[in-house]
Protein backbone atom coordinates (compact mmCIF):
# COMPACT_ATOMS: atom_id res chain seq x y z
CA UNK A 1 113.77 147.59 92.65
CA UNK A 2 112.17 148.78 96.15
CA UNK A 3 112.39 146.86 99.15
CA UNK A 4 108.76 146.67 99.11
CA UNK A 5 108.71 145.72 95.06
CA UNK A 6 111.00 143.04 96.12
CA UNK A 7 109.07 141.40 98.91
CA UNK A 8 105.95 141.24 96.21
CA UNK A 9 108.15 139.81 93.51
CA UNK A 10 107.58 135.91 93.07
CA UNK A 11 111.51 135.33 92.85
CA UNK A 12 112.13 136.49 96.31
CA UNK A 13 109.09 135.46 97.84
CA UNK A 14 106.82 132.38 97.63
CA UNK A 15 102.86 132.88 97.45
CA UNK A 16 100.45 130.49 99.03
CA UNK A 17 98.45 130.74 95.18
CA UNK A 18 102.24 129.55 93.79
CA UNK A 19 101.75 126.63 95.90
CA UNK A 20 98.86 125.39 95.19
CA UNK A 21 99.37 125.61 91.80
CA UNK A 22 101.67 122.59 91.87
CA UNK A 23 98.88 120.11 92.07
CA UNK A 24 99.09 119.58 89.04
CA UNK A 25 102.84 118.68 88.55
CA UNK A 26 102.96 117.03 91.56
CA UNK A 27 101.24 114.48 89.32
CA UNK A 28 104.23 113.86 87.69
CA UNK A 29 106.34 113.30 90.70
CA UNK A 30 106.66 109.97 92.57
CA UNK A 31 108.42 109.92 95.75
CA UNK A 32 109.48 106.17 95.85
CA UNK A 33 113.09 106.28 95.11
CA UNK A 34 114.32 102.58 94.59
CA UNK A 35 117.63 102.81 94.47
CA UNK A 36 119.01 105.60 96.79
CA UNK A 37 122.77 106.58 95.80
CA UNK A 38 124.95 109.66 97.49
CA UNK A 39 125.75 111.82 94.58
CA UNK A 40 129.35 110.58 93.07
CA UNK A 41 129.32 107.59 95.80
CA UNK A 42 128.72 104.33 93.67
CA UNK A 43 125.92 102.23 94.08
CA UNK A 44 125.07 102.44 97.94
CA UNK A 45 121.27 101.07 98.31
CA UNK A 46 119.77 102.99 101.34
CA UNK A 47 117.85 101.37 103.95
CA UNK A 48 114.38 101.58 103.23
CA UNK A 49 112.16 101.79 105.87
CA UNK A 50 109.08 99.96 104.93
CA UNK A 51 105.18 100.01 105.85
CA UNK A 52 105.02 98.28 108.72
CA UNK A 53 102.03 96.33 110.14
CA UNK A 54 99.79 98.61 112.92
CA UNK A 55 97.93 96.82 115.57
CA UNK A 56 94.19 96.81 114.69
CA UNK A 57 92.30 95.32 117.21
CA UNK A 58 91.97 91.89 119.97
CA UNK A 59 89.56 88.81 118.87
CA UNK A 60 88.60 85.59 120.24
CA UNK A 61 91.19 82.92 118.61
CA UNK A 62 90.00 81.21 115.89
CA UNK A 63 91.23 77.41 114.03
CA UNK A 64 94.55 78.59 111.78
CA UNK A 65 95.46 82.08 113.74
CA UNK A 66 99.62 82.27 114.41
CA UNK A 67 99.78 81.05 117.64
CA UNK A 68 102.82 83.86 117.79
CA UNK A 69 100.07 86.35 117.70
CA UNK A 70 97.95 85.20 120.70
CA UNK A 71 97.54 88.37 122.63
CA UNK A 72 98.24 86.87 126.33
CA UNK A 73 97.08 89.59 128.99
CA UNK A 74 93.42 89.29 127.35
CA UNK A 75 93.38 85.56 127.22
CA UNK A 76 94.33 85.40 131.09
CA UNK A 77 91.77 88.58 131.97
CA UNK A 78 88.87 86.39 130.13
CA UNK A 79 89.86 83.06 130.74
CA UNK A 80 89.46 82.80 126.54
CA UNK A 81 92.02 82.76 123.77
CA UNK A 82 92.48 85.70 122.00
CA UNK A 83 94.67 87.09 118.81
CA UNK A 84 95.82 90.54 118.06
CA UNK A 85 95.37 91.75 114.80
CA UNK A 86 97.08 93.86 112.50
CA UNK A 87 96.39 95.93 109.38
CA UNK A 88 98.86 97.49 106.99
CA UNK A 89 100.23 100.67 107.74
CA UNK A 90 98.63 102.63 104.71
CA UNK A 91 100.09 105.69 105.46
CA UNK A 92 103.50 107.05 105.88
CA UNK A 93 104.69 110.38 107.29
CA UNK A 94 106.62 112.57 104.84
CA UNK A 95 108.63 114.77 107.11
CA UNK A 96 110.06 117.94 104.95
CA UNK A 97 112.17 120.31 106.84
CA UNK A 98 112.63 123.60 105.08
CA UNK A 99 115.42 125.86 105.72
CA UNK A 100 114.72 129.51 105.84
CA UNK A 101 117.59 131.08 107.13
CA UNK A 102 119.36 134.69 105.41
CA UNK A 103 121.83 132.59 103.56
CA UNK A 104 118.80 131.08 101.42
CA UNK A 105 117.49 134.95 100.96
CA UNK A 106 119.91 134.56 97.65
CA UNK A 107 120.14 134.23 94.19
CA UNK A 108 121.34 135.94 91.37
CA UNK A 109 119.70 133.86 88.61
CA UNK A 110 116.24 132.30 89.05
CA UNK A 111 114.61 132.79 92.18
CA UNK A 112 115.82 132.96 95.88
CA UNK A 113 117.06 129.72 97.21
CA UNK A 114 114.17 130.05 99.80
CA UNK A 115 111.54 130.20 97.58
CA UNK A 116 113.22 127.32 95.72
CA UNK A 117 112.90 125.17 98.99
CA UNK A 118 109.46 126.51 99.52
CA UNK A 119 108.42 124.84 95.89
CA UNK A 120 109.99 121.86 96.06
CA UNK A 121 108.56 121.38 100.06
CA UNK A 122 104.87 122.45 98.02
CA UNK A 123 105.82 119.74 95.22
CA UNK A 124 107.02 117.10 97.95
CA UNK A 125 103.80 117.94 100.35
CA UNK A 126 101.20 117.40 96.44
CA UNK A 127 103.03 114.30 95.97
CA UNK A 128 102.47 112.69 99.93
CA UNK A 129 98.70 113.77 99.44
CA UNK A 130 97.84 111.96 96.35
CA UNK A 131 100.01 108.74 97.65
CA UNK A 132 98.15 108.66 100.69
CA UNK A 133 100.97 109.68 103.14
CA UNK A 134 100.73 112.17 106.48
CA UNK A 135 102.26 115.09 105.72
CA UNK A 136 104.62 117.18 108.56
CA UNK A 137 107.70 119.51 108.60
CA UNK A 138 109.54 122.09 110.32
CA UNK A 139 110.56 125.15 108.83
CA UNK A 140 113.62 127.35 109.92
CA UNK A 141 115.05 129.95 110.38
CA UNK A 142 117.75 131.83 111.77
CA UNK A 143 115.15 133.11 114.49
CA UNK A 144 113.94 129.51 115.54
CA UNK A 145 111.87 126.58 114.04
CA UNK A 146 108.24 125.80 113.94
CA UNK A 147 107.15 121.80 113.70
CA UNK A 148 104.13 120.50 112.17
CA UNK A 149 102.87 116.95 113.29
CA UNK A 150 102.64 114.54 110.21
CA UNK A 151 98.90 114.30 109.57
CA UNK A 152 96.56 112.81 106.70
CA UNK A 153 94.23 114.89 103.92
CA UNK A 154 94.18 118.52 102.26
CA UNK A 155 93.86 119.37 106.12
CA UNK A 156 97.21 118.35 107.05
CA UNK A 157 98.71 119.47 102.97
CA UNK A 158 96.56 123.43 103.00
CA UNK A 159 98.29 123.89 107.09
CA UNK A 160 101.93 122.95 105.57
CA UNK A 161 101.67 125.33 102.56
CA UNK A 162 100.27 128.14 104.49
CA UNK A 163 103.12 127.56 107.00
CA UNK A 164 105.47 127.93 104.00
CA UNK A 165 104.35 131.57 103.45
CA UNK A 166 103.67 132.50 106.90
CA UNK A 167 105.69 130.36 108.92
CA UNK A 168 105.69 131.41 112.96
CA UNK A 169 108.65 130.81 114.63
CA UNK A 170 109.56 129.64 117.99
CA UNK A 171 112.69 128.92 120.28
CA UNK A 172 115.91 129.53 120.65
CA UNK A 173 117.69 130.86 117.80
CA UNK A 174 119.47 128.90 115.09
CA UNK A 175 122.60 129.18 114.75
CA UNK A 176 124.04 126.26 112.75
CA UNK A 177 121.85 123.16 111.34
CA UNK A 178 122.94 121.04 114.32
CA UNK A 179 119.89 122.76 116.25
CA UNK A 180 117.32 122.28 113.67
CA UNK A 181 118.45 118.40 113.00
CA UNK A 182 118.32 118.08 116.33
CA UNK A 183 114.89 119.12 116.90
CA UNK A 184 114.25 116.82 114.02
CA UNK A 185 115.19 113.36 115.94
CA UNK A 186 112.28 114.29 118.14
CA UNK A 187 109.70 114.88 115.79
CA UNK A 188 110.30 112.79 112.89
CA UNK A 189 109.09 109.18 113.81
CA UNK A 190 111.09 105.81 113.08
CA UNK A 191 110.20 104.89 109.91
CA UNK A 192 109.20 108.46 108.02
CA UNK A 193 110.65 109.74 104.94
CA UNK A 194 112.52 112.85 105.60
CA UNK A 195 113.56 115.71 103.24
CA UNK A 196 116.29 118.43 104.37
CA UNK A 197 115.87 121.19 101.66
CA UNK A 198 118.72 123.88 102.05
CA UNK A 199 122.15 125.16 100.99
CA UNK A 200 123.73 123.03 103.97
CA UNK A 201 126.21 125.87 104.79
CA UNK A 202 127.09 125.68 108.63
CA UNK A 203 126.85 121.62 108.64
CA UNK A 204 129.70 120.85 111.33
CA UNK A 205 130.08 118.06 113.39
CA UNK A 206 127.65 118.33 115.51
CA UNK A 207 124.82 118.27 112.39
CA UNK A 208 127.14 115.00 111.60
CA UNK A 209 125.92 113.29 114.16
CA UNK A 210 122.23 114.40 114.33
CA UNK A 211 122.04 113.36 110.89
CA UNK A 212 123.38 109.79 111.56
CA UNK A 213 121.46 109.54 114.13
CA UNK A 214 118.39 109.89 112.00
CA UNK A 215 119.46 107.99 109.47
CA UNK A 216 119.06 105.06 111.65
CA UNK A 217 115.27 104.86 111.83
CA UNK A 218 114.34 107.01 108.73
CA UNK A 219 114.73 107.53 105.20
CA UNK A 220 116.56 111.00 104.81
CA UNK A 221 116.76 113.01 101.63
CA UNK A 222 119.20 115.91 101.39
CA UNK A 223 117.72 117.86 98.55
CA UNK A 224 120.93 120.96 98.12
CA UNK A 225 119.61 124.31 96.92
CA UNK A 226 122.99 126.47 95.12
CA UNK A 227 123.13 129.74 93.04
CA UNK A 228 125.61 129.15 90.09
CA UNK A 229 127.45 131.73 91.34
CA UNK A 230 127.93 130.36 94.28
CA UNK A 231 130.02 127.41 92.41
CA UNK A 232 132.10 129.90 89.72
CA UNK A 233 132.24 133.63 90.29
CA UNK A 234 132.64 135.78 87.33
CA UNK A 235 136.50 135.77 86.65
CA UNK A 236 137.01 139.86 86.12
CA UNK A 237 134.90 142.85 87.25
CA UNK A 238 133.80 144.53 90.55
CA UNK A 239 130.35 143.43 91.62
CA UNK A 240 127.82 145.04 94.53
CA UNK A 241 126.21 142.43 96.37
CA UNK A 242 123.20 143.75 98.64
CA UNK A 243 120.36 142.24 101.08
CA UNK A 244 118.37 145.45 101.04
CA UNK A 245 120.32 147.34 103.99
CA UNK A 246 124.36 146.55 103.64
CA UNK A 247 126.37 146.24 100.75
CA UNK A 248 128.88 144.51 99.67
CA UNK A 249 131.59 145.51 97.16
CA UNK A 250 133.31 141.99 95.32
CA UNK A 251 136.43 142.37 93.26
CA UNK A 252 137.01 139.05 91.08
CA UNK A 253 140.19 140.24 89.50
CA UNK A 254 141.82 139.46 93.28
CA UNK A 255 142.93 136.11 92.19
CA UNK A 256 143.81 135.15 95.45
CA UNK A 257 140.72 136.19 97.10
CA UNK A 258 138.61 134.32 94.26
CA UNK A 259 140.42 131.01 94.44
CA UNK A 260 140.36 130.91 97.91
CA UNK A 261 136.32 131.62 97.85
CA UNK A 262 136.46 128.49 94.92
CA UNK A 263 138.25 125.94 97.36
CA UNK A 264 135.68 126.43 100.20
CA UNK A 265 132.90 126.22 98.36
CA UNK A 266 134.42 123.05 96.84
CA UNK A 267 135.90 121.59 100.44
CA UNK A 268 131.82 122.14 101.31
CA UNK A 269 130.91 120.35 98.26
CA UNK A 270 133.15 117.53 98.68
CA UNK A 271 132.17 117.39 102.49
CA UNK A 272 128.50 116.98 101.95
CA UNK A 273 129.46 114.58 99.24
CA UNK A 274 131.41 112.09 101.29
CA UNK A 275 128.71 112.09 104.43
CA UNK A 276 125.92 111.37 102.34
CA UNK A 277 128.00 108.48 100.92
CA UNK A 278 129.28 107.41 104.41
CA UNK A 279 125.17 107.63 105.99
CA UNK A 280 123.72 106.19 102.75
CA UNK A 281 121.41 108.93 102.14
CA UNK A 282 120.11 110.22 98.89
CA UNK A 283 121.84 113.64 97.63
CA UNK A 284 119.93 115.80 94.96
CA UNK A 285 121.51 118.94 93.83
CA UNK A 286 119.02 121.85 92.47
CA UNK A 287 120.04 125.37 91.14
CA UNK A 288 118.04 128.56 91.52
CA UNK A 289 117.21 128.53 88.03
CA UNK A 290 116.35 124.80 87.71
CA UNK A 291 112.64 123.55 87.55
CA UNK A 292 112.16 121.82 91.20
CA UNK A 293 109.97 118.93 88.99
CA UNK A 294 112.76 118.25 87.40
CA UNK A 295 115.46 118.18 90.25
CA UNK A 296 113.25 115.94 92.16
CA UNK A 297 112.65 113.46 89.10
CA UNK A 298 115.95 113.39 88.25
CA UNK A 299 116.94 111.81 91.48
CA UNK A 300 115.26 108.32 90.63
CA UNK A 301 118.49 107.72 88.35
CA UNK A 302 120.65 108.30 91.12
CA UNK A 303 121.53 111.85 90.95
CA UNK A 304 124.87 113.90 90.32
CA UNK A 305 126.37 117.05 91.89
């Protein structure tokens, strides 16, 4: 296959017409997730950040009003009593951060692990749209990020997917998730919902804390994209691994070489494991070859790496 065969072929590279045809099972997909476990952690509920009540507007007081909710400054500036009130937040931002970087330009069954993130961010996005949430991200790469402001209506939902297939990056370059979770903390707001689709490879310290930090004030799913190669390599044979302009020869008779590629893949595993346990946070594992409806519905359950 050509480079330029490649770039048109749906399994390396997501279409905005791909996209938006996941209305339809997005229908199928709810995004309340009732009882959030780590993967392989026991039953750890997560800390679900409600709606929360939004101030509406100031009125003259009135017999039975909560005296708690007497709004003071306009009651001394008119010399009458007045109470605030307050409506039910309706809407809640879905934050999805997507991650675009060359280790996601991979698969060998399936489809690339980028265009695996960039359906289940399309699915996610469907889903906030017909629940009545704002819908925001940032996508990544390892050339910089570009944020989009949670906002309501096919508006806010046509802008996202569009930025999924032509994203436009800016600032400094990425070179580990610390600088994209850290960008995160300022744009996702106390209270939001927040997807991290990617293969989590480079999450050091540093990402450790960003992501504590945001599990404080929001709910944070860690939706990991693999390649089943990436968990067992073929046990004999020499294979050619390219990414259109190097190449790489792989021997998997080297035992040596093959079960030291097994243990850090597995130290990464059991890594990501124990700090979604330790944070609380949801965990949902989903292979190149799996259907991203079904990933994402299989979480309610509690899901299993």
């Amino acid at each position: 296959m050509s480079k330029l065969q490649a770039a048109d072929s749906p399994r390396v590279a997501v279409t905005l017409k791909a996209l938006v045809d996941l209305a339809k099972p997005a229908d199928m997909l709810s995004l309340g997730h009732a009882n959030i476990r780590a993967a392989q952690s026991g039953n750890y509920l997560s800390r679900l950040k409600g709606r929360g009540m939004a101030f509406d507007e100031t009125r003259l007081y009135q017999p039975g009003d909560d005296v708690r909710r007497i709004d003071w400054r306009v009651t001394a500036r008119t010399d009458k009593p007045h109470s605030k009130i307050f409506k039910e937040e309706r809407e809640r931002p879905l934050f999805i951060a997507v991650d675009y970087r060359a280790t996601m330009a991979f698969a060998t069954r399936g489809v690339f692990k980028s265009v695996q993130a960039a359906r289940l961010a399309g699915l996610l996005a469907w889903a906030a749209l017909k629940q009545g949430d704002r819908i925001g991200g940032q996508i990544f790469n390892d050339s910089g990020c570009q944020e989009l402001k949670p906002q309501t209506g096919k508006t806010a939902l046509l802008r996202f997917l569009n930025a999924l297939v032509n994203p436009v990056f800016n600032g400094d370059p990425v070179y580990s998730l610390a600088q994209p979770l850290a960008r995160l903390l300022h744009h996702a707001r106390p209270g939001s919902r927040v997807y991290i689709l990617s293969d989590f490879r480079g999450l050091n310290s540093a990402a450790e804390n960003h992501l504590a930090n945001l599990a404080r004030h929001c709910e944070v799913v860690l939706v990991q994209i693999s390649d089943p190669l990436e968990s067992q390599l073929p046990r004999q044979g020499r294979y050619r691994f390219t990414d259109g302009w190097r190449e790489v020869i792989f021997d998997s008779g080297d035992k040596q070489r093959l079960q030291a590629y097994q243990q850090r893949f597995q130290d990464r595993q059991q890594y990501l494991q124990k700090l979604a346990s330790k944070l609380r946070l949801l965990l949902i594992p989903c292979g190149t070859q799996q259907s991203p409806l079904d990933a994402l519905n299989g979480s309610r359950s509690g899901a299993a790496v």
